[in-house]
Structure formats: C-alpha cells, structure tokens
Protein backbone atom coordinates (compact mmCIF):
# COMPACT_ATOMS: atom_id res chain seq x y z
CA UNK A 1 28.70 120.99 -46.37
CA UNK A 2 27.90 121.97 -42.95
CA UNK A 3 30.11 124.19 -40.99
CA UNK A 4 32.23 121.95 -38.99
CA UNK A 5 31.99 124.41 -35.83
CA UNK A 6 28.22 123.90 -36.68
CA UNK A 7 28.59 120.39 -36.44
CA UNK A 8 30.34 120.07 -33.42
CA UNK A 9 27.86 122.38 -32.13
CA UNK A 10 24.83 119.94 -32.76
CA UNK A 11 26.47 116.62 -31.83
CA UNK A 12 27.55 118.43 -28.16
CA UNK A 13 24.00 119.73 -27.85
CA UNK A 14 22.70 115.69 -29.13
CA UNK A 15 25.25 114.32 -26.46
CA UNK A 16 24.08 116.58 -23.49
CA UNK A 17 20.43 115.91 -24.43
CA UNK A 18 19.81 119.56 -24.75
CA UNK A 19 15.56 119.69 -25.10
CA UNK A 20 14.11 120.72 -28.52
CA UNK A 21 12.30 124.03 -27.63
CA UNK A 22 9.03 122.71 -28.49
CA UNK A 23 8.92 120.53 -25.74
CA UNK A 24 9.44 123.10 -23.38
CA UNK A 25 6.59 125.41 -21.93
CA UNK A 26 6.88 129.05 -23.16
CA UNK A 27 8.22 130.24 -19.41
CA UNK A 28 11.07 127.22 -19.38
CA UNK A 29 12.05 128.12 -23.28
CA UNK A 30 12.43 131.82 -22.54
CA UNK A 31 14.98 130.80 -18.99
CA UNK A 32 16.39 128.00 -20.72
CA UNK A 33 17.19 130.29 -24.28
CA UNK A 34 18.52 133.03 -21.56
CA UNK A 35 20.86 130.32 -19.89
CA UNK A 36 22.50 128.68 -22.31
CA UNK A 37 23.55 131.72 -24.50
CA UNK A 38 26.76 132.17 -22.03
CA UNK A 39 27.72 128.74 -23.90
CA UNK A 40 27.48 130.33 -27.17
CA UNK A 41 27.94 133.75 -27.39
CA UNK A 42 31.33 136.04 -26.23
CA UNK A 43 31.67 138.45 -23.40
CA UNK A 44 30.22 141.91 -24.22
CA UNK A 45 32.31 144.54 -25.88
CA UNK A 46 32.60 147.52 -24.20
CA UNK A 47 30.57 150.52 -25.45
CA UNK A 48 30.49 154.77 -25.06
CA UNK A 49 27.35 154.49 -23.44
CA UNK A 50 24.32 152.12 -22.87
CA UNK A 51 21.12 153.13 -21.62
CA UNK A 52 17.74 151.31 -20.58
CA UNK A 53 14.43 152.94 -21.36
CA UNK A 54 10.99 152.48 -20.86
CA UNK A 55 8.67 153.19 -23.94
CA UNK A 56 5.44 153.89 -24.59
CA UNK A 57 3.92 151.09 -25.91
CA UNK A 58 0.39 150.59 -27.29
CA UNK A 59 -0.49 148.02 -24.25
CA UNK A 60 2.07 149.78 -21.87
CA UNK A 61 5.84 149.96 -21.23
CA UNK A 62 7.83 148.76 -23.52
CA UNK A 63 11.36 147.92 -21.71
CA UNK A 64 13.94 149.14 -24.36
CA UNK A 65 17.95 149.27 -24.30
CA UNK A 66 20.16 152.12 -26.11
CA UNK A 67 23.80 151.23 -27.40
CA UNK A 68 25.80 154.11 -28.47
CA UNK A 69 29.69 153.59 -30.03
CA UNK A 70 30.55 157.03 -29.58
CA UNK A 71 30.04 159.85 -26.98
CA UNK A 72 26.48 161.49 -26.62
CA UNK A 73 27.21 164.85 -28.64
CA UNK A 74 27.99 163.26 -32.03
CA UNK A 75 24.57 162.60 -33.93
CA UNK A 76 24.64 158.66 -34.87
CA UNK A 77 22.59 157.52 -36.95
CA UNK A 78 19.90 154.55 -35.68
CA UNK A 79 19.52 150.92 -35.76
CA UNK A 80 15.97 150.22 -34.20
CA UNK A 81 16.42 146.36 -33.49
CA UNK A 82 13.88 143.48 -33.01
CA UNK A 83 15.19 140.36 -31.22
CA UNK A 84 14.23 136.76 -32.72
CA UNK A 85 12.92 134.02 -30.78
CA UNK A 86 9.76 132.89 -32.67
CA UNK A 87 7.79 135.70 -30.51
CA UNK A 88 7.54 133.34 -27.89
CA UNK A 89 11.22 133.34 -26.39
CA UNK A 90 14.25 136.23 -26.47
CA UNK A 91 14.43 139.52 -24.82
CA UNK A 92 17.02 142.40 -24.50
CA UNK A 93 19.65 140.27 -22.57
CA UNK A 94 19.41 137.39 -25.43
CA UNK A 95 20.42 139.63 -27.78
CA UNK A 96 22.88 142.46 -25.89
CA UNK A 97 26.09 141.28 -27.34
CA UNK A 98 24.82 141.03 -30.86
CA UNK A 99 24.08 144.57 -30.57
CA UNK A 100 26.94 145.85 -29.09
CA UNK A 101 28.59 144.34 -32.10
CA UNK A 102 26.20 145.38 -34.66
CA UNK A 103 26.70 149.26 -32.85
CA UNK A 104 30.45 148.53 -33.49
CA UNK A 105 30.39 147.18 -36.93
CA UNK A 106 28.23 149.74 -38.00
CA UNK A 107 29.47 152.89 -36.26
CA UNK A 108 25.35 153.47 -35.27
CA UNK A 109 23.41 153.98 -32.01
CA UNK A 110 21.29 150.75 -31.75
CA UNK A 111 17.93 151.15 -30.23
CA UNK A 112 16.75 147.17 -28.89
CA UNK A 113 12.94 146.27 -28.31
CA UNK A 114 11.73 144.30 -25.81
CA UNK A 115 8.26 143.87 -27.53
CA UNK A 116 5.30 141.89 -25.85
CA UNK A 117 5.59 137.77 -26.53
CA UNK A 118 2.97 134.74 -26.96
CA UNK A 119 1.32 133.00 -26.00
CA UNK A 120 0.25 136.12 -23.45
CA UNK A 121 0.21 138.77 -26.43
CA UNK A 122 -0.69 136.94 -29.14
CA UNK A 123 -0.74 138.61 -33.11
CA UNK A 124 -0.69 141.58 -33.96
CA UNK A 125 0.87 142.73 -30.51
CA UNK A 126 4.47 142.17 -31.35
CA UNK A 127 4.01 144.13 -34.58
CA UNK A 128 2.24 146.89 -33.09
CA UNK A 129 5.05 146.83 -30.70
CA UNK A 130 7.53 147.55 -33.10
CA UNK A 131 5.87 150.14 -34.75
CA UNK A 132 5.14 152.30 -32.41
CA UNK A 133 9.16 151.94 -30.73
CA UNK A 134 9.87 152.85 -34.04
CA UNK A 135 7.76 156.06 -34.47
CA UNK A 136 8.70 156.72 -30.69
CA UNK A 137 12.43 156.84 -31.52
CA UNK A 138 12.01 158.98 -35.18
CA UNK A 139 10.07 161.57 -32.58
CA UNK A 140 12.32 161.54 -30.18
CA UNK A 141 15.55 161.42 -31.91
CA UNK A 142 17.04 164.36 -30.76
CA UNK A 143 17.17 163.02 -26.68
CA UNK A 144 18.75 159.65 -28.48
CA UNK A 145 21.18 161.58 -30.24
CA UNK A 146 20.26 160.42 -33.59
CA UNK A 147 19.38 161.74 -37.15
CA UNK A 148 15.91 161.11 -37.59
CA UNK A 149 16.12 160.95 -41.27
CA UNK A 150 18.95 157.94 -40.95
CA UNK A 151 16.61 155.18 -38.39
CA UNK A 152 16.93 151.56 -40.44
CA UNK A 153 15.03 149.00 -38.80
CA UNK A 154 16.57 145.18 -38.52
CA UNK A 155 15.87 141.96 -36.79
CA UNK A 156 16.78 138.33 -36.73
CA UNK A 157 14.49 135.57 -37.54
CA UNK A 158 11.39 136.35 -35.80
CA UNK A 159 12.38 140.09 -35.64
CA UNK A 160 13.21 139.92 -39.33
CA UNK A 161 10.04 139.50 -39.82
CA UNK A 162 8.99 142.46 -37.32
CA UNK A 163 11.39 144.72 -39.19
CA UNK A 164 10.02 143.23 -42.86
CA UNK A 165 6.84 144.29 -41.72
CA UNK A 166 7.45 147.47 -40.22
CA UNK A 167 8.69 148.50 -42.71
CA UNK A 168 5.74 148.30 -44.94
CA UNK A 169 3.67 149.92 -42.28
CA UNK A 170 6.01 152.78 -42.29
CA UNK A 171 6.03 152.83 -45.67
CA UNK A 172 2.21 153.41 -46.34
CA UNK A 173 2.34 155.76 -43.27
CA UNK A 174 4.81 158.38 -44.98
CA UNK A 175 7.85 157.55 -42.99
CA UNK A 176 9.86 154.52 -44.17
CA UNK A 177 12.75 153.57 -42.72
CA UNK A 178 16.09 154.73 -43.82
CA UNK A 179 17.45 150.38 -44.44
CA UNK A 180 15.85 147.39 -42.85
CA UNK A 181 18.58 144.55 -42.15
CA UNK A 182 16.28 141.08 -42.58
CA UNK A 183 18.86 138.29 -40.58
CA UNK A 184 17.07 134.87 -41.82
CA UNK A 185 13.56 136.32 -41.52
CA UNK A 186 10.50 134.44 -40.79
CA UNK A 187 8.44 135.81 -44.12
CA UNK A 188 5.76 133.30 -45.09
CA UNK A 189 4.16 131.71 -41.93
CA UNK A 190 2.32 129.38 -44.35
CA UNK A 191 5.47 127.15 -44.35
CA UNK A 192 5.61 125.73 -47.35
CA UNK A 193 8.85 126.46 -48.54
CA UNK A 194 11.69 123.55 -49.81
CA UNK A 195 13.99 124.58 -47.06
CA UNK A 196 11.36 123.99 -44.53
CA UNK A 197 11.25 120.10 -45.26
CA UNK A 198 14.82 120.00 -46.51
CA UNK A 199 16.04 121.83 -43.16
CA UNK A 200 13.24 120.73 -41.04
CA UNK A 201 15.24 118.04 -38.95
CA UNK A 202 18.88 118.51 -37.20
CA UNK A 203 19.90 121.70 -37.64
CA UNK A 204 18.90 123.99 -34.25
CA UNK A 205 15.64 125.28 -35.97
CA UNK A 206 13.30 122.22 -36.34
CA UNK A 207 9.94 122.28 -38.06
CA UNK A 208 8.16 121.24 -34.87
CA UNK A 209 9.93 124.19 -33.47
CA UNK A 210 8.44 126.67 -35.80
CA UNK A 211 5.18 125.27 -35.89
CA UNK A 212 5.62 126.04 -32.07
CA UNK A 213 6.20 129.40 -32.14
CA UNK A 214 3.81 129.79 -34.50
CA UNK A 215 1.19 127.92 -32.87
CA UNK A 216 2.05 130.32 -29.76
CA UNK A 217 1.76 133.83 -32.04
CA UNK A 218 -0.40 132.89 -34.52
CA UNK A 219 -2.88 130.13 -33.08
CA UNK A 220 -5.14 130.67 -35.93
CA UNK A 221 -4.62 129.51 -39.36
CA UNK A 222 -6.66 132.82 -40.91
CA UNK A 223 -3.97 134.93 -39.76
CA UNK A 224 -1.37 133.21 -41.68
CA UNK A 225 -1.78 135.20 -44.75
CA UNK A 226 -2.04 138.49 -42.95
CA UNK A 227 0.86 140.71 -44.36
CA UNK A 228 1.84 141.73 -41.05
CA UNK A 229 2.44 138.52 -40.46
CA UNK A 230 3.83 137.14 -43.80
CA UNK A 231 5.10 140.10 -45.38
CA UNK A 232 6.03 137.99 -48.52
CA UNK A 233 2.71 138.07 -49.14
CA UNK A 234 2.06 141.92 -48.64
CA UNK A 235 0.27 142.77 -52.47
CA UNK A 236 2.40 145.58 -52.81
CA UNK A 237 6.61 145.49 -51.87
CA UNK A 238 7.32 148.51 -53.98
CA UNK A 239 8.96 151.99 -52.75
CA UNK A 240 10.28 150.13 -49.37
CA UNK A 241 13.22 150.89 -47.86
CA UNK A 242 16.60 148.94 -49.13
CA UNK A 243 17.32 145.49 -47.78
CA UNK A 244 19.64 143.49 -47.23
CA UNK A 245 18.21 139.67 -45.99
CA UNK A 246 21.17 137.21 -44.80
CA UNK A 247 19.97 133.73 -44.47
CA UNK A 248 21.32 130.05 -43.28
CA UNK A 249 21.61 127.44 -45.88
CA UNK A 250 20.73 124.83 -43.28
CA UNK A 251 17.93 126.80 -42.17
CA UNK A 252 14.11 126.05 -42.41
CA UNK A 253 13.77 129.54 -42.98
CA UNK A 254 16.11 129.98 -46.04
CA UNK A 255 13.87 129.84 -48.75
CA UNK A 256 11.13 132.05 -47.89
CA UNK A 257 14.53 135.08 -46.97
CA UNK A 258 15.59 134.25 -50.81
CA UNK A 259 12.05 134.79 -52.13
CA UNK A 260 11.58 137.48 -49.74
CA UNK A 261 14.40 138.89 -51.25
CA UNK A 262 13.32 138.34 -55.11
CA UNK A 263 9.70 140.09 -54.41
CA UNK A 264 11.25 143.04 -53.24
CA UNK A 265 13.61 143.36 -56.25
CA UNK A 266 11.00 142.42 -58.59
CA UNK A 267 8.86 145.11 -57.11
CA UNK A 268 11.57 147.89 -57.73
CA UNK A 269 12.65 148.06 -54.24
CA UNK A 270 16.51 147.88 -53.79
CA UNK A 271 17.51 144.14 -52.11
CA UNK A 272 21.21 142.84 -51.52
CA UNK A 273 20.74 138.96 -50.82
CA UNK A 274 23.73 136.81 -49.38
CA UNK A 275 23.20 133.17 -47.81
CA UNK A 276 25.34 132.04 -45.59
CA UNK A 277 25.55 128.27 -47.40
CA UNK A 278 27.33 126.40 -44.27
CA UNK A 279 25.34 127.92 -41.40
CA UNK A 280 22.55 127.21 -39.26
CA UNK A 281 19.37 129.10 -37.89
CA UNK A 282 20.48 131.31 -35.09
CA UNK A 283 24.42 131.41 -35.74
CA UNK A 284 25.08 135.12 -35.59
CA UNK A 285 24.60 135.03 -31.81
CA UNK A 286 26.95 132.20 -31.36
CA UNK A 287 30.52 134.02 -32.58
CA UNK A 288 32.11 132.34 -29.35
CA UNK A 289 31.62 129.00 -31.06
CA UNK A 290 31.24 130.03 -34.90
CA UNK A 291 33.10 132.18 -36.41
CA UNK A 292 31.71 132.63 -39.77
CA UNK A 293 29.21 134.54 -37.35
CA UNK A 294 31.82 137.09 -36.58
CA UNK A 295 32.10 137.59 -40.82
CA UNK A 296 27.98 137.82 -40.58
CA UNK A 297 28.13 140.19 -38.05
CA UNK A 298 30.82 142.15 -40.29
CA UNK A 299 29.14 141.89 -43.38
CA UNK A 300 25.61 143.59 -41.77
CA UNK A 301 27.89 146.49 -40.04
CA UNK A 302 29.77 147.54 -43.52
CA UNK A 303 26.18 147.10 -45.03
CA UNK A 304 24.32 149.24 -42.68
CA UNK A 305 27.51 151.83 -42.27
CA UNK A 306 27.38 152.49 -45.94
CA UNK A 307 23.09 152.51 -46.30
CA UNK A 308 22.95 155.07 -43.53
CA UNK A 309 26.00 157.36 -44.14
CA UNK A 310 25.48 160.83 -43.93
C-alpha cells in the first residue's frame, strides 16, 4: 500500500497540474525543483557552523557547502554528499535541510557538492566532480576539522549513483571511503529493471522522467554500460567500502538499489539493504509532508554514526 501522506501528496500535485519534469527545459526544471521544495521540505535546523567553499574542480570551481554539528575544535568525522536530481536538476540549496539533518542524525561534519550538470557537462563530468571533492576534502581534512581516515561518501538517487561510483574509483586508487550511504541510487542506466515498468507511471519519478535525465547526462547509448555510470555493472564490487542502499518501493529505481545491494554482498563487500515498501522516489527531502522520511533520515544517521565511530 502506498503511504497515505504519499498519496495525498500525488493527487494535490495531479489537482494543481504540477508539470512532469520532462516536459520542462533543463533551466525551468532546475528553478521549478528549487521552488517548490519550500512545499515539501521543513525549515532548516540550526547548526554549530556552516560554511561555503569553493573547490578545485577538474573544469573549475566547484561551489561546495560545509555543515558542522559541533564547534570547530572537535575532529568530526565526514559525510562527503552528492545531491540527486538526475544530473540535470538539484544543487546545494535543494538539498541544505537534508543535510543539516543527516549532520544531526549522524553527529558528522557533512561536506555537500555542487558538481557540474547536463546537458552543459555531460558524462563523465559529474563523476569526475565527485572524485576529485572527495580527494580534495581527505587532503585537506585538517582545515575541515575532520579525520581523514573516517570520510564516507553518500548521495540520493542520482548522487547515489555518484557516491556508488566513487567509491569504486577510490577503491582502485588506494583510498576508499570509510561508508558510502546509497539513498535509492540510480545503478543500471540500462533500465531494464521490474520496478522500472512496475513504478514507471504515478509515483513522482516517471520513466519518461528518467529517460530525461538520462537523455541529458548520458545522450549516448555506448555509455550506458560504462561502470562509472552503472556501477552495477562494474566487473569487480569486491573490497569496497560498507553500504548501506535505502530504496522506495514505489520507485522506478528500486530494483536496480536491491540488486545493487546483492552484487556487493555477493562480492564480499559488507551491504545493509532496507526498502522503504510505502514510499516514493524522492521522499527523504519531503519530512514536512512525510514522515516516514523523518524515520529514513534517522535510520541513515544511526547507520552512518555507528560505520564511522572512532
């Protein structure tokens, strides 16, 4: 059964005549995903301190934001996070409040990427992104206040997948990540899963939609298989960093985070799967309006608090 808060969620967004994102141009999606996540998401919690950064990126500056729970002389460890969005839409303000909680939940610093978009900066630009804010921040750790030997890496959705494959570039360059939190990633851009034509109509996330945002990322069908950008099909997931990959059970995505899941456990690598069976694609933003997403949001800070414990 779906979530009644869900629910109600769709049929007001149906009764307003809110526009499916794929019939939006990439510019209107990214103001119109910025605008309406007042609607959905709570005020802000307060934090110790929150800074904005500029990082060195391979292409340029990459805009960055710094959440930190507790006061600048206590060592924290990291959370380096990657925003979903499809890697079309989403940016540091679509995603503050779900990392002020996740900093709260999970008694870490969190570290948020603004990495480059398409259709401008098409594949591999938002992985090569990622990785390098990710080497940036082990290197500079100590002006972040952070242990460098406790950075995880996470993401929702499109950042899932970032953080999925991050983490397998980090792995073959000699420094994986501490954890890597998967939220509903994005793991197979072949799209062939169940869920995708099971969950591919009515529920937020709508196969037009991610054949949009793929189509915007990934415009050609050669780079489908690429690991970095299906890291389910990577042809080695062994020795990577624990997981844990929370999915939707009305999501198209759901599938491919449950065998995403299974391939790292059969590979030896430690995974902790848990689907969220009433939910829908993009719910842990909306806590003002679902509030299983508060107990989502819980579940990844108790997760992450215990995986990077000193």
């Amino acid at each position: 059964m779906l979530d009644p808060q869900a629910r109600a969620l769709l049929d007001l967004m149906a009764e307003r005549q809110v526009p499916p994102t794929h019939t939006l141009p990439p510019a209107q999606a990214r103001a119109f995903y910025r605008e309406r996540r007042f609607f959905t998401q709570p005020d802000p919690p307060a934090l110790e301190q929150l800074r904005e950064l500029a990082l060195p990126g391979p292409a340029g500056t990459l805009p960055a934001r710094l959440y930190r729970p507790r006061p600048a002389a206590v060592v924290l460890p990291l959370l380096v996070y990657f925003h979903g969005g499809g890697w079309t839409i989403g940016d540091l303000d679509t995603h503050d409040v779900l990392c002020r909680q996740l900093a709260l939940a999970a008694g870490c610093a969190v570290l948020a990427v603004d990495y480059r978009l398409g259709p401008e900066h098409r594949f591999p630009a938002a992985f090569e992104d990622c990785v390098a804010a990710t080497r940036w921040a082990r290197a500079h750790a100590r002006e972040l206040g952070v242990d460098p030997q406790r950075i995880a890496v996470g993401g929702d959705s499109a950042g899932g997948n970032l953080a999925a494959a991050v983490s397998i570039a980090e792995r073959d360059a000699g420094t994986p990540p501490a954890f890597q939190l998967l939220i509903y990633p994005a793991t197979d851009q072949r799209q062939g899963a169940p869920s995708h034509a099971a969950n591919g109509q009515g529920y937020l996330l709508t196969a037009d939609s991610a054949r949009y945002y793929r189509g915007h990322y990934l415009p050609d069908p050669a780079q489908w298989t690429d690991w970095r950008a299906s890291p389910l099909l990577a042809p080695d997931l062994s020795r990577l960093p624990p997981a844990l990959v929370l999915t939707a059970g009305y999501d198209p995505l759901r599938d491919e985070g449950r065998q995403y899941a299974d391939a790292l456990s059969a590979a030896g690598s430690r995974a902790q799967y848990v689907c969220f069976e009433r939910q829908i694609h993009g719910f842990i933003t909306m806590s003002r309006v679902i509030d299983e997403a508060l107990a989502a949001v819980d579940l990844c800070g108790a997760v992450l608090h215990r995986a990077l414990a000193a």
